[in-house]
PDB file of N, CA and C in Angstrom:
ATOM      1  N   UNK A   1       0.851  -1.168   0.000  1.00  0.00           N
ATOM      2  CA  UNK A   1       0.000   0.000   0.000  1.00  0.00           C
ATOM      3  C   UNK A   1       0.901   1.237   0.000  1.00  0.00           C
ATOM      4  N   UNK A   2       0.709   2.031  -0.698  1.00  0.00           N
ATOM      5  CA  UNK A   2       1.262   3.428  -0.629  1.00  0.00           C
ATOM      6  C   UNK A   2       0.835   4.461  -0.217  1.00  0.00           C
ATOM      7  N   UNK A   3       0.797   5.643  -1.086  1.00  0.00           N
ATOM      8  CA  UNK A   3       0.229   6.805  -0.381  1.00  0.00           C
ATOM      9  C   UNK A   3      -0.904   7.453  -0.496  1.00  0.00           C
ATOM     10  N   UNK A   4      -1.680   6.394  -1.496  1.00  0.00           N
ATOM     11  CA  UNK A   4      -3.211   7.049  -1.679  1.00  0.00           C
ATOM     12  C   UNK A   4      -3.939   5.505  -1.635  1.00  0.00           C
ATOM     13  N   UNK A   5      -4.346   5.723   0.083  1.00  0.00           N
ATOM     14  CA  UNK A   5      -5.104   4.243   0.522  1.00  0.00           C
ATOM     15  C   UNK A   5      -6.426   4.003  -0.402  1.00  0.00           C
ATOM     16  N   UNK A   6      -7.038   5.028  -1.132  1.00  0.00           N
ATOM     17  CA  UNK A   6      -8.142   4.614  -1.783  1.00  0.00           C
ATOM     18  C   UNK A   6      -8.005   3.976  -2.588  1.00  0.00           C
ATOM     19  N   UNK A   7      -6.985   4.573  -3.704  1.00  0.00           N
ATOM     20  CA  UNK A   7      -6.712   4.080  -5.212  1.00  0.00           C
ATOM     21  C   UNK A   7      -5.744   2.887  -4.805  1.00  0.00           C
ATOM     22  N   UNK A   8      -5.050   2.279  -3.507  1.00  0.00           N
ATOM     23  CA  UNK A   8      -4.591   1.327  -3.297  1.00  0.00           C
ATOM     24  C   UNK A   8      -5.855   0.490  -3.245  1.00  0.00           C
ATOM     25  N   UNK A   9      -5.924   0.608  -2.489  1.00  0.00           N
ATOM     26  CA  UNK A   9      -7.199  -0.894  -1.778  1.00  0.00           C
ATOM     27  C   UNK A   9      -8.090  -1.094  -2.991  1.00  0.00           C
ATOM     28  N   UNK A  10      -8.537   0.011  -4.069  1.00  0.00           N
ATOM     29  CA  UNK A  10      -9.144  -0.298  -5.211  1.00  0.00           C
ATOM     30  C   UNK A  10      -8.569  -1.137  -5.831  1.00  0.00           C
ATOM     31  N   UNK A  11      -7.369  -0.542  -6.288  1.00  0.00           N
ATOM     32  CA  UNK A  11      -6.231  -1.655  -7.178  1.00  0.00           C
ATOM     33  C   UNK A  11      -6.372  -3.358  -6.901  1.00  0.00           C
ATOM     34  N   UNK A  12      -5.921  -3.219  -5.284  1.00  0.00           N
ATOM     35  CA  UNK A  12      -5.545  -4.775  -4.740  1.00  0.00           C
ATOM     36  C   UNK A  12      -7.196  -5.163  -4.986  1.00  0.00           C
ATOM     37  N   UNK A  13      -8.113  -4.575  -5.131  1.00  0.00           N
ATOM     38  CA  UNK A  13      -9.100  -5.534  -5.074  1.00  0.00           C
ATOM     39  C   UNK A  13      -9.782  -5.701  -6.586  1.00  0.00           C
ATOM     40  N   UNK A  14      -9.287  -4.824  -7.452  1.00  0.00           N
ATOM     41  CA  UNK A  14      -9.211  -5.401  -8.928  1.00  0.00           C
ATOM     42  C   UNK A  14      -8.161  -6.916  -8.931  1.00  0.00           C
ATOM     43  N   UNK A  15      -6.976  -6.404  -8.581  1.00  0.00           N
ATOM     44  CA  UNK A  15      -6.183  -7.626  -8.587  1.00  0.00           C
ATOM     45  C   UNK A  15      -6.718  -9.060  -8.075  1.00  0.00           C
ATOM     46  N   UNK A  16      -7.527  -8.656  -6.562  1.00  0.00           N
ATOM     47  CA  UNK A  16      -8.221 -10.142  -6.678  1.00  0.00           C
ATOM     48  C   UNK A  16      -8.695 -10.672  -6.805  1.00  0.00           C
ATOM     49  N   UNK A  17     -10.169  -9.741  -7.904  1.00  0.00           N
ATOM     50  CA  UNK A  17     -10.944 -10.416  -8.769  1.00  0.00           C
ATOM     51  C   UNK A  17     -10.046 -10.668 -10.554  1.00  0.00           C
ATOM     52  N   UNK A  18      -8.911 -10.134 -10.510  1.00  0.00           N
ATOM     53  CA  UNK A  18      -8.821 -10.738 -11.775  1.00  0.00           C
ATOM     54  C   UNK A  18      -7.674 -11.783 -11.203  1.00  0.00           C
ATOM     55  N   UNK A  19      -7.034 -11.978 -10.208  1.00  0.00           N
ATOM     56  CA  UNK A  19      -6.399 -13.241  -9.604  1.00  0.00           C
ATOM     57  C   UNK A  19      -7.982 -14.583  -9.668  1.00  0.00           C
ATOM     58  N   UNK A  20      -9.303 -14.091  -8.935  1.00  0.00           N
ATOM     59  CA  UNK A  20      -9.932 -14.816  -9.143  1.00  0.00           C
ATOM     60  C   UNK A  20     -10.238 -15.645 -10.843  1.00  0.00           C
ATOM     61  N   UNK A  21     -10.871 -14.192 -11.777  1.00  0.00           N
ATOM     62  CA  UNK A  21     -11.123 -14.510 -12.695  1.00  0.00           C
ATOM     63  C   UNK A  21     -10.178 -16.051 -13.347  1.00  0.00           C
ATOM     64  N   UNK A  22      -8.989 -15.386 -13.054  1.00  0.00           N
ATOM     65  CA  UNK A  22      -7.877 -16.558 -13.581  1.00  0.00           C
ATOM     66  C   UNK A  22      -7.723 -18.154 -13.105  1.00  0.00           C
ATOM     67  N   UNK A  23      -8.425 -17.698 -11.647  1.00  0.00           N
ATOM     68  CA  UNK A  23      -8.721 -18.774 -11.131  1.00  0.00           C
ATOM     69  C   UNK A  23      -9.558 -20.046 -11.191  1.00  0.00           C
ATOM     70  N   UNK A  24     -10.959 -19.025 -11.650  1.00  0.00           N
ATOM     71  CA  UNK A  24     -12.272 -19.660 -12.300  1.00  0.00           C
ATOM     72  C   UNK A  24     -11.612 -20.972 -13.742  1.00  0.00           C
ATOM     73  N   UNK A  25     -10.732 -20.437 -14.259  1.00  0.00           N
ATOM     74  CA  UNK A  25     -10.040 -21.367 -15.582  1.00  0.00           C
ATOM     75  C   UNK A  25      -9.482 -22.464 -15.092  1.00  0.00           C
ATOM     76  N   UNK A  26      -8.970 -22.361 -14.157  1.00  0.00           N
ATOM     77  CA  UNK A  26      -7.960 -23.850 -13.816  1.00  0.00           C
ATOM     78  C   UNK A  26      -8.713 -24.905 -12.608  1.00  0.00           C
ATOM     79  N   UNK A  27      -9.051 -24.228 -11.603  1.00  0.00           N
ATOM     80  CA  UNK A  27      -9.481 -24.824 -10.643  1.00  0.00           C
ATOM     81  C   UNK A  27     -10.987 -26.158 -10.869  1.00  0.00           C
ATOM     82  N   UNK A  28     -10.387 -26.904 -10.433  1.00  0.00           N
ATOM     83  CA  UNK A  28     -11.606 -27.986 -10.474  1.00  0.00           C
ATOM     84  C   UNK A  28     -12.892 -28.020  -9.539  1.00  0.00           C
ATOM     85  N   UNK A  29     -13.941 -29.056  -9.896  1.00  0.00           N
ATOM     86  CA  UNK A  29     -14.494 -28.788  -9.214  1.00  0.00           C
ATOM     87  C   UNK A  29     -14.466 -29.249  -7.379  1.00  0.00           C
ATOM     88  N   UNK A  30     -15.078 -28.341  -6.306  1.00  0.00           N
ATOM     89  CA  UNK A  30     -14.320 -28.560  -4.896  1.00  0.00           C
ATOM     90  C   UNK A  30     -12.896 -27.746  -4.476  1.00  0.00           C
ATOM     91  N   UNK A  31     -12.417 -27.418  -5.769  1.00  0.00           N
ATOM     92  CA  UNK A  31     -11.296 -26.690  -5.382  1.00  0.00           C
ATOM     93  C   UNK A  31     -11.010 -25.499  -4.537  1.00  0.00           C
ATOM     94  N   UNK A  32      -9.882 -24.585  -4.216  1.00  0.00           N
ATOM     95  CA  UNK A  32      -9.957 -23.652  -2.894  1.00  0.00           C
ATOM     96  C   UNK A  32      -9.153 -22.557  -3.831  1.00  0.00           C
ATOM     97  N   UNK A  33      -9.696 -21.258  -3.219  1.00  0.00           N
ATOM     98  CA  UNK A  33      -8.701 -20.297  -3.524  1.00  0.00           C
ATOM     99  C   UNK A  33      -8.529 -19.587  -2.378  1.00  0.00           C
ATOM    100  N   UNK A  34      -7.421 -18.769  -1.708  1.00  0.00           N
ATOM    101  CA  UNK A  34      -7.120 -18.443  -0.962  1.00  0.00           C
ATOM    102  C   UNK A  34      -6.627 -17.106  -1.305  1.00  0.00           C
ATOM    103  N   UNK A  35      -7.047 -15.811  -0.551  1.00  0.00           N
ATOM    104  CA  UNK A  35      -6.762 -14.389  -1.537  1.00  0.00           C
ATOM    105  C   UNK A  35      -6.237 -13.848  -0.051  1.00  0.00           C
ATOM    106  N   UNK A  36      -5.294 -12.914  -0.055  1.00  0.00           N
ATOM    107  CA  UNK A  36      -5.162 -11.726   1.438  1.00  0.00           C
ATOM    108  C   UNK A  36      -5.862 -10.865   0.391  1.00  0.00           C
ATOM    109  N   UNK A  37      -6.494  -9.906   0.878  1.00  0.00           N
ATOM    110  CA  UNK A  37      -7.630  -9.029   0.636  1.00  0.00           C
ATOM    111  C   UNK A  37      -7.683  -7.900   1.628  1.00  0.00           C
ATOM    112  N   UNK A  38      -7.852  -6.471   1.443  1.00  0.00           N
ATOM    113  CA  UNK A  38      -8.026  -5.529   2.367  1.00  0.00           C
ATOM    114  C   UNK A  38      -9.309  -4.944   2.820  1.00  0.00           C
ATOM    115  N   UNK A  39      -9.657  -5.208   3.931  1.00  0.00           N
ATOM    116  CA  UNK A  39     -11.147  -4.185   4.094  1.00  0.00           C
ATOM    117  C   UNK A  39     -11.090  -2.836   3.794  1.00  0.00           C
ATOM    118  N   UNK A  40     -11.813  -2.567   2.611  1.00  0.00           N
ATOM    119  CA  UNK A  40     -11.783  -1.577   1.732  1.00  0.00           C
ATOM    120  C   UNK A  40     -13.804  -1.331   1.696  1.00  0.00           C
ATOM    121  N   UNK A  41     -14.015  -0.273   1.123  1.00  0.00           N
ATOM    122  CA  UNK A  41     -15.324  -0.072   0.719  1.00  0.00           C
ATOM    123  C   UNK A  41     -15.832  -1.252  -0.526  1.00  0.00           C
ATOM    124  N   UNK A  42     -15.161  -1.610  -0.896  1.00  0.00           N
ATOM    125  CA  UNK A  42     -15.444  -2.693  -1.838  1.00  0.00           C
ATOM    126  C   UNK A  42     -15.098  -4.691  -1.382  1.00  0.00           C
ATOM    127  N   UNK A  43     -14.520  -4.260   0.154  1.00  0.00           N
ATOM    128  CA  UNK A  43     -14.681  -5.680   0.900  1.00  0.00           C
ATOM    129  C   UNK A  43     -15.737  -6.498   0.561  1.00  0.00           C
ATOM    130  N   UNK A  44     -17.043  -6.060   0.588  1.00  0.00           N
ATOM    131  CA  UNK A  44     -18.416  -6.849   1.077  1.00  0.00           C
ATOM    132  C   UNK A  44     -18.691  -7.249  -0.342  1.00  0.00           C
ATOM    133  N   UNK A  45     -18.349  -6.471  -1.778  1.00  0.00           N
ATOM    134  CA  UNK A  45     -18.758  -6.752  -2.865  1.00  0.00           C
ATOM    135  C   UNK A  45     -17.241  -8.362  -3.315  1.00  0.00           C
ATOM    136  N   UNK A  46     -16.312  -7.793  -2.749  1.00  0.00           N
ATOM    137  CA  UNK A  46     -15.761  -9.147  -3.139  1.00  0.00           C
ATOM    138  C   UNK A  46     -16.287 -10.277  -2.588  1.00  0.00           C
ATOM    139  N   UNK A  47     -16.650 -10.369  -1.326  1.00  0.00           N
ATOM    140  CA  UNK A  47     -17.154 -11.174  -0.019  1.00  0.00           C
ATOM    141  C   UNK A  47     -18.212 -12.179  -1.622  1.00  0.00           C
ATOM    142  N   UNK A  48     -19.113 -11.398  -2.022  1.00  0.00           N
ATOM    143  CA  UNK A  48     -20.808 -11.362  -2.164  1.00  0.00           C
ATOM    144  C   UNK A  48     -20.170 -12.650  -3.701  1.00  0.00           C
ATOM    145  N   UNK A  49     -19.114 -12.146  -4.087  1.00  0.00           N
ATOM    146  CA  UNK A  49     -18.453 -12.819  -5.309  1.00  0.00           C
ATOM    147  C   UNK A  49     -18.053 -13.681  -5.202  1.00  0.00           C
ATOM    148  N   UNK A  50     -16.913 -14.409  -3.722  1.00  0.00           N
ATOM    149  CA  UNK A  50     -16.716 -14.967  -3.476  1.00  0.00           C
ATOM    150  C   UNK A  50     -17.816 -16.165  -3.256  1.00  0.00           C
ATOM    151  N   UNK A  51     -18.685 -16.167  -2.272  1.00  0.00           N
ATOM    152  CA  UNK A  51     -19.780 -16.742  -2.364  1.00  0.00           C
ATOM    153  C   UNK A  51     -20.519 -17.435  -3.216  1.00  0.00           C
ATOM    154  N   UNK A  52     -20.751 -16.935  -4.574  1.00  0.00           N
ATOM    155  CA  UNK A  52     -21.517 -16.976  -5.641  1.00  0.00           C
ATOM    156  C   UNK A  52     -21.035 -18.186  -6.417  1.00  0.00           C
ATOM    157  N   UNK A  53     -19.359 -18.048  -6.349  1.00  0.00           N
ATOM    158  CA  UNK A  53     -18.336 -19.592  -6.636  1.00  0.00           C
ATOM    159  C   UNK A  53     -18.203 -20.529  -5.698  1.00  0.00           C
ATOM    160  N   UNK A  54     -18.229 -20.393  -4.388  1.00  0.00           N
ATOM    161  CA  UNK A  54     -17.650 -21.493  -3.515  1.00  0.00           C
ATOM    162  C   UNK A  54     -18.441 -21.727  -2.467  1.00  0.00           C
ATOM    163  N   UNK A  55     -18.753 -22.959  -1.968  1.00  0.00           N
ATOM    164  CA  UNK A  55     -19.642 -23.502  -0.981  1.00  0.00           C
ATOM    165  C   UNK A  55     -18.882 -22.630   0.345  1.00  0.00           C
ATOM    166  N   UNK A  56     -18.175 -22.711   0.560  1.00  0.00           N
ATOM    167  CA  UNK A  56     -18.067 -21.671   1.817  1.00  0.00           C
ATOM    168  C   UNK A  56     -16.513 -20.645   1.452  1.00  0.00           C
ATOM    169  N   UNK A  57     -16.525 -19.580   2.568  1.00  0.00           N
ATOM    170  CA  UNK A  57     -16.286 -18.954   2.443  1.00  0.00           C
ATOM    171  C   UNK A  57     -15.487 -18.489   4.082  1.00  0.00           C
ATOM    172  N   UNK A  58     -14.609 -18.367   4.471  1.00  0.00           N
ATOM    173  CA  UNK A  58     -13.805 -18.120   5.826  1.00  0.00           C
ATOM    174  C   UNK A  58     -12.756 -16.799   5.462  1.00  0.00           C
ATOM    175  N   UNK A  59     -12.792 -15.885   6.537  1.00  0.00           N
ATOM    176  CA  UNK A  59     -12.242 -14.851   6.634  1.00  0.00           C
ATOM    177  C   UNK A  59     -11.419 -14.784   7.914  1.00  0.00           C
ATOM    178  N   UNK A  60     -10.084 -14.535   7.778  1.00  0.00           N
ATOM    179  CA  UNK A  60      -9.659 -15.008   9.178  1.00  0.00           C
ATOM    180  C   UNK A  60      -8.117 -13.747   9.238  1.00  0.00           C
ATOM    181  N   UNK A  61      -7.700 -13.182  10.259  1.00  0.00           N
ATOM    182  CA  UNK A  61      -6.873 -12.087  10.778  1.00  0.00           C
ATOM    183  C   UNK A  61      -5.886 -12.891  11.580  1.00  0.00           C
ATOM    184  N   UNK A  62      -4.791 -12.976  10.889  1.00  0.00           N
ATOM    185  CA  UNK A  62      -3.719 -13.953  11.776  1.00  0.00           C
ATOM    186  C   UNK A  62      -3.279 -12.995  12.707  1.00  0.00           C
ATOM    187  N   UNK A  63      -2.928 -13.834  13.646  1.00  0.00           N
ATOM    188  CA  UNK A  63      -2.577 -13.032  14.818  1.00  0.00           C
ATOM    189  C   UNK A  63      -1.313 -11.912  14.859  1.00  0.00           C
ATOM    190  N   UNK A  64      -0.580 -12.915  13.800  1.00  0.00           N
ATOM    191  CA  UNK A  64       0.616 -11.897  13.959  1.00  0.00           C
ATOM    192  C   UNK A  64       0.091 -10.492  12.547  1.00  0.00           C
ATOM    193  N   UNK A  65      -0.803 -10.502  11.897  1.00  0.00           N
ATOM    194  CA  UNK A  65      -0.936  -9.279  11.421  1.00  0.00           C
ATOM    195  C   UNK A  65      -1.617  -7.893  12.603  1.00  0.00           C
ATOM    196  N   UNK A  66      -0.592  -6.402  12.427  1.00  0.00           N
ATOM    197  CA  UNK A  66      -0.954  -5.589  13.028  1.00  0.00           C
ATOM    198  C   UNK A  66      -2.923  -5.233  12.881  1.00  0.00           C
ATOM    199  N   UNK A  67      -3.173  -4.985  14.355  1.00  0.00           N
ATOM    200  CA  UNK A  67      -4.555  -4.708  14.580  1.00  0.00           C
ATOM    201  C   UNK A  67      -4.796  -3.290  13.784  1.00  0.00           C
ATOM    202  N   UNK A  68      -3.802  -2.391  13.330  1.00  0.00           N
ATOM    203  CA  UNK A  68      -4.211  -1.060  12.366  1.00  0.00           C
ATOM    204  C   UNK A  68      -4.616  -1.690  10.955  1.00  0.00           C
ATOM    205  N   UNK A  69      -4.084  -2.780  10.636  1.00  0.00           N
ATOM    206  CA  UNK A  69      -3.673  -3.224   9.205  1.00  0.00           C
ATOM    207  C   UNK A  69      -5.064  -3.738   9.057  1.00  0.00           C
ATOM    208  N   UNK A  70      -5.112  -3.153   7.495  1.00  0.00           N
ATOM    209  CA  UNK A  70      -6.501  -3.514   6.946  1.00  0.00           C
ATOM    210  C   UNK A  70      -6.597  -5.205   6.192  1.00  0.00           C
ATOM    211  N   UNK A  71      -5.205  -5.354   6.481  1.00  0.00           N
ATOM    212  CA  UNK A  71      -5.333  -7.291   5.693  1.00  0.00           C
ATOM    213  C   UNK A  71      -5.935  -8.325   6.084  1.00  0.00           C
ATOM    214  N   UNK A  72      -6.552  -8.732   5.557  1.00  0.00           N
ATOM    215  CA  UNK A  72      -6.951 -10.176   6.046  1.00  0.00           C
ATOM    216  C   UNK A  72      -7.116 -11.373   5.065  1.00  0.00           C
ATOM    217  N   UNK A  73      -7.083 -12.628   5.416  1.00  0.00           N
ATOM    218  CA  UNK A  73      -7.106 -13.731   4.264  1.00  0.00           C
ATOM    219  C   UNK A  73      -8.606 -14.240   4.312  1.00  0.00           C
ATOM    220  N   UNK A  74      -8.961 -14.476   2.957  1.00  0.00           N
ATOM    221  CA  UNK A  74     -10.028 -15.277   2.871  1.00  0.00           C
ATOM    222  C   UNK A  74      -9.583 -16.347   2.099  1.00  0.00           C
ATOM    223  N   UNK A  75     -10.165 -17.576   2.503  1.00  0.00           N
ATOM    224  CA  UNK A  75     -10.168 -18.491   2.253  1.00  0.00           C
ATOM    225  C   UNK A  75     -11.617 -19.686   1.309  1.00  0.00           C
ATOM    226  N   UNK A  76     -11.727 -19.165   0.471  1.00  0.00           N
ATOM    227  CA  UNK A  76     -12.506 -20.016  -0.509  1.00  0.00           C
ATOM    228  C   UNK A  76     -12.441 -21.215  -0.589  1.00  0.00           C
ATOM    229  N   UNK A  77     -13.173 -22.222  -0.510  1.00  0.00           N
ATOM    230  CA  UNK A  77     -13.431 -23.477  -0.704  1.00  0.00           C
ATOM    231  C   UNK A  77     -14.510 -24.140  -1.048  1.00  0.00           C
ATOM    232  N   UNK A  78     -14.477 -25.270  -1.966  1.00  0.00           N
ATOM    233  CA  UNK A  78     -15.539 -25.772  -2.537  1.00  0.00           C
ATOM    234  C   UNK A  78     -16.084 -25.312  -4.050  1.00  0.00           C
ATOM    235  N   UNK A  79     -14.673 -24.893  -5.254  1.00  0.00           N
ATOM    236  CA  UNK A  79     -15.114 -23.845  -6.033  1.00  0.00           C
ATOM    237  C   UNK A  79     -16.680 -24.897  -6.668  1.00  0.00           C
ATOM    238  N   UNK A  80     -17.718 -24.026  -6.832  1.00  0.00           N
ATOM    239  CA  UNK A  80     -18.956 -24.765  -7.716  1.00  0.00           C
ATOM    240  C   UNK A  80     -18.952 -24.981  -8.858  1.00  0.00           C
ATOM    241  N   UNK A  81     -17.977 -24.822  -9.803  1.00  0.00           N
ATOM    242  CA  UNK A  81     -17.402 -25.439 -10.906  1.00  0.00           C
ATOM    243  C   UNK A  81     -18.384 -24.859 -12.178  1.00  0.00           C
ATOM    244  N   UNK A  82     -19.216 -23.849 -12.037  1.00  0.00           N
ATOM    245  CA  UNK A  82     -20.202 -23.285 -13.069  1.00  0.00           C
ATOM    246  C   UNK A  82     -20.162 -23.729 -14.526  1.00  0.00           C
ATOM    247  N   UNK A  83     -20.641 -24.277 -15.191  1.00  0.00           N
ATOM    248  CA  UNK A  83     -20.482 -24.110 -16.930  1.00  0.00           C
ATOM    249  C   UNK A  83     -20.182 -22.830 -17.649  1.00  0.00           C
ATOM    250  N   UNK A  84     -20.859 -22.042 -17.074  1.00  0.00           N
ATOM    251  CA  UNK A  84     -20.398 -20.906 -17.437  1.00  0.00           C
ATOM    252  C   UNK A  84     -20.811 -19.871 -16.164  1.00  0.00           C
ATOM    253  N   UNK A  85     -19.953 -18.856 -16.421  1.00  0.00           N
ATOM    254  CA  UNK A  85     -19.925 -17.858 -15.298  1.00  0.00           C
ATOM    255  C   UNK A  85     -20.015 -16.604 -16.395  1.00  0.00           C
ATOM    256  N   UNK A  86     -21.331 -15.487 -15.597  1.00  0.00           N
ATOM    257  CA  UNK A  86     -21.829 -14.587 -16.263  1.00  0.00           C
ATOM    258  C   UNK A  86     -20.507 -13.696 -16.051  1.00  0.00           C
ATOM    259  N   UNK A  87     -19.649 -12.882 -17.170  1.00  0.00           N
ATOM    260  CA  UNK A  87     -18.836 -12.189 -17.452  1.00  0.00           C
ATOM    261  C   UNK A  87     -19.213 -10.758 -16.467  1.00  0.00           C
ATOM    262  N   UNK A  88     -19.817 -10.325 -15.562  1.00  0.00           N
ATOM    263  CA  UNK A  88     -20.562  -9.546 -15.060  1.00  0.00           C
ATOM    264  C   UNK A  88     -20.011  -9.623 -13.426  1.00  0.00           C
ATOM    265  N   UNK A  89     -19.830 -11.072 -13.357  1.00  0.00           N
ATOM    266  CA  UNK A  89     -19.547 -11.758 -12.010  1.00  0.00           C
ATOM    267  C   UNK A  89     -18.277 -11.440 -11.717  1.00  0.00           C
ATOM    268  N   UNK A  90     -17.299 -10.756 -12.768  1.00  0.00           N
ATOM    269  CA  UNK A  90     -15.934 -10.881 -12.581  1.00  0.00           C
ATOM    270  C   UNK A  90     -15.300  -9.577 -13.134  1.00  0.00           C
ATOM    271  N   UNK A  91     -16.193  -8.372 -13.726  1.00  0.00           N
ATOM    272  CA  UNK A  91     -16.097  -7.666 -14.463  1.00  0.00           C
ATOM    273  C   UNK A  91     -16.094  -6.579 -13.294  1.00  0.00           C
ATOM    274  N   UNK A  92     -14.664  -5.675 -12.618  1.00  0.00           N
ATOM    275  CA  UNK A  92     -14.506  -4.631 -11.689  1.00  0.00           C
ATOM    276  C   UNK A  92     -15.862  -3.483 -11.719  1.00  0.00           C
ATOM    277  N   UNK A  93     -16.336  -3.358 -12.886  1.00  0.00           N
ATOM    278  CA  UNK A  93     -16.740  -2.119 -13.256  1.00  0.00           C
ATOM    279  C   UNK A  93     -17.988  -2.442 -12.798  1.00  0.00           C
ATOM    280  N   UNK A  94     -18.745  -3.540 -12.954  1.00  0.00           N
ATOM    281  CA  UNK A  94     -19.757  -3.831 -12.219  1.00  0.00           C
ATOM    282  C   UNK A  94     -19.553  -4.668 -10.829  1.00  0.00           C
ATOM    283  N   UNK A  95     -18.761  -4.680 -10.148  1.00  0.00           N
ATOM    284  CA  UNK A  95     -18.402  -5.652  -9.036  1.00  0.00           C
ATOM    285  C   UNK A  95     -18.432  -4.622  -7.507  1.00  0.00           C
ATOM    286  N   UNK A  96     -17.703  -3.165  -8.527  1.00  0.00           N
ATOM    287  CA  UNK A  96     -17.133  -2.385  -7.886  1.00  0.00           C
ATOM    288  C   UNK A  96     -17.801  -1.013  -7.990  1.00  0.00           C
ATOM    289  N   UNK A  97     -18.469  -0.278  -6.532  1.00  0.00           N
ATOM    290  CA  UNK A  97     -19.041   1.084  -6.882  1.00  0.00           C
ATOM    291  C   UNK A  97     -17.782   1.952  -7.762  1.00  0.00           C
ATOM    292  N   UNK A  98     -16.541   1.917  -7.744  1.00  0.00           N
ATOM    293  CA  UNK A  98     -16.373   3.120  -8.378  1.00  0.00           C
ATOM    294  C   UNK A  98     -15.228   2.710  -9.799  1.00  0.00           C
ATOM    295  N   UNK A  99     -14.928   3.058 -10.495  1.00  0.00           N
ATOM    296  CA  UNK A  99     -14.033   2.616 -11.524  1.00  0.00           C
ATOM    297  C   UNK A  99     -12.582   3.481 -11.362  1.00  0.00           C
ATOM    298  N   UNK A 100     -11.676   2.796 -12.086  1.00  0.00           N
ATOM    299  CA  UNK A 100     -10.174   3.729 -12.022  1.00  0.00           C
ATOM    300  C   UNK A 100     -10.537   5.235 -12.270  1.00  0.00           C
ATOM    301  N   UNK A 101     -11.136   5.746 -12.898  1.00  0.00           N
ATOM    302  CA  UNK A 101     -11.216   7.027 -13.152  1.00  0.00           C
ATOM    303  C   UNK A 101     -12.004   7.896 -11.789  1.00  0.00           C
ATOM    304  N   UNK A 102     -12.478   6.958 -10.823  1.00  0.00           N
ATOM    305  CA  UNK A 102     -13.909   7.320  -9.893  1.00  0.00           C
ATOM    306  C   UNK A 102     -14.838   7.707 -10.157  1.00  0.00           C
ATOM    307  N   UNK A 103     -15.344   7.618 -11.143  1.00  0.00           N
ATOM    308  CA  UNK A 103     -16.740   7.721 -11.604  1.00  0.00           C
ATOM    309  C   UNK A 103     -17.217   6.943 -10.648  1.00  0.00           C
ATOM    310  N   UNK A 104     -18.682   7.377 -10.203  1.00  0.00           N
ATOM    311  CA  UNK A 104     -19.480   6.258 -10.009  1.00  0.00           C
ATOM    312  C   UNK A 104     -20.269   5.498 -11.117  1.00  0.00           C
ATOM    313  N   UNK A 105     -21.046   4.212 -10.618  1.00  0.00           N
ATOM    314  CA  UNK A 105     -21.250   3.522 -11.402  1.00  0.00           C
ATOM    315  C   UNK A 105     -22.910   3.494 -10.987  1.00  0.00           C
ATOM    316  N   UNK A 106     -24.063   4.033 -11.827  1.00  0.00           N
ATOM    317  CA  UNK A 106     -25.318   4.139 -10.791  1.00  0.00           C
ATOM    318  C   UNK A 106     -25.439   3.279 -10.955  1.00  0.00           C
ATOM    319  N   UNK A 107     -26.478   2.766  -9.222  1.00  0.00           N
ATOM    320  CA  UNK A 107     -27.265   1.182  -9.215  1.00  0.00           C
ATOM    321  C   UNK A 107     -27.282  -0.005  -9.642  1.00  0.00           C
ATOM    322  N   UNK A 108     -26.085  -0.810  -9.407  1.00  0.00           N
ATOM    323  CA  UNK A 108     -25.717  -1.840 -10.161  1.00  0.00           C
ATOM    324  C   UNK A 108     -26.098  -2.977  -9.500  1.00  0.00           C
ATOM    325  N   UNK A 109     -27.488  -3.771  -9.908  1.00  0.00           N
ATOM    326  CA  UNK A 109     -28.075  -4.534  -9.196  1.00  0.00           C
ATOM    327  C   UNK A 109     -26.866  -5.865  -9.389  1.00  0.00           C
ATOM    328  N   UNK A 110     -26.632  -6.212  -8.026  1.00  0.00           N
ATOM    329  CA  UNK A 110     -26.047  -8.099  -8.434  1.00  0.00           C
ATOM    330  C   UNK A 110     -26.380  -8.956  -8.371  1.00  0.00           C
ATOM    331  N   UNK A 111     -28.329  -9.019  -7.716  1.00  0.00           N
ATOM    332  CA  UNK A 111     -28.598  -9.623  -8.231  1.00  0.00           C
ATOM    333  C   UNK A 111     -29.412 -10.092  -9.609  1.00  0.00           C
ATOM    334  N   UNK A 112     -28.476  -9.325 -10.908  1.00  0.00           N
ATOM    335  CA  UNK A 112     -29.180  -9.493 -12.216  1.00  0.00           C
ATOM    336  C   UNK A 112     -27.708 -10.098 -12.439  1.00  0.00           C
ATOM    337  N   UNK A 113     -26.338 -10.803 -12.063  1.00  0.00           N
ATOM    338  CA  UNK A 113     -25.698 -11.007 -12.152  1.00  0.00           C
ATOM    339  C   UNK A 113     -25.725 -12.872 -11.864  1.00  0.00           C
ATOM    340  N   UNK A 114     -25.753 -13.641 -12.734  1.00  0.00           N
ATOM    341  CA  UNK A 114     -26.086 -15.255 -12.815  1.00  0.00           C
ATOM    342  C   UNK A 114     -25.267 -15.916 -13.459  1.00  0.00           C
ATOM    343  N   UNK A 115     -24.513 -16.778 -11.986  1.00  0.00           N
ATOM    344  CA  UNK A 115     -24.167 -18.038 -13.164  1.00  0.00           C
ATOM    345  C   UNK A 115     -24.968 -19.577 -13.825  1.00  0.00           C
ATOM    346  N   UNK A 116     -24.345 -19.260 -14.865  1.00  0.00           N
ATOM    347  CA  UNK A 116     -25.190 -20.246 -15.749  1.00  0.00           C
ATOM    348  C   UNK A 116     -24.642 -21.651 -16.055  1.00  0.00           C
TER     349      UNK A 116
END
């Protein structure tokens, strides 16, 4: 993280939906992904994503990370192996209230967002 915590924590959490996206390709079905992730304003929308692929879902703050520090690991397991996954599900711009530029993005329902 550097010196502009917004446009950081945005970044890292593009990065771990397109770490996910990449993930969705290889992983079998039952499989685990494991992300460190920052509580950011866009935490709960990765959370909601996470979910949508994997039978459960664990969030856990190791002890030895500092109590200021916004890191934490989630732990995915059980990927649901979709036939196809709606491009929507993985796409920042709809995942995420705001885009690189900060625009907002009005009302972006997720649940019109389905995998198929």
């Amino acid at each position: 993280m550097g010196q502009s915590w917004l446009q950081d924590a945005y970044t890292q959490s593009d990065l771990t939906l397109k770490a996910l996206k990449l993930a969705t390709e290889f992983l079998v079905e039952g499989g685990i992904f494991l992300s460190k992730v920052f509580r950011s304003k866009d935490y709960n929308a990765l959370l909601w994503v996470f979910n949508q692929l994997f039978k459960s879902v664990e969030v856990t703050k190791p002890s030895s990370s500092r109590n200021e520090s916004a890191e934490i690991y989630v732990m995915c397991r059980g990927f649901l192996s979709p036939k196809r996954i709606d491009p929507k599900l993985l796409d920042p711009r709809t995942v995420f209230m705001e885009v690189e530029s900060g625009e907002k993005i009005p009302n972006i329902f997720m649940s019109d967002v389905r995998l198929l």
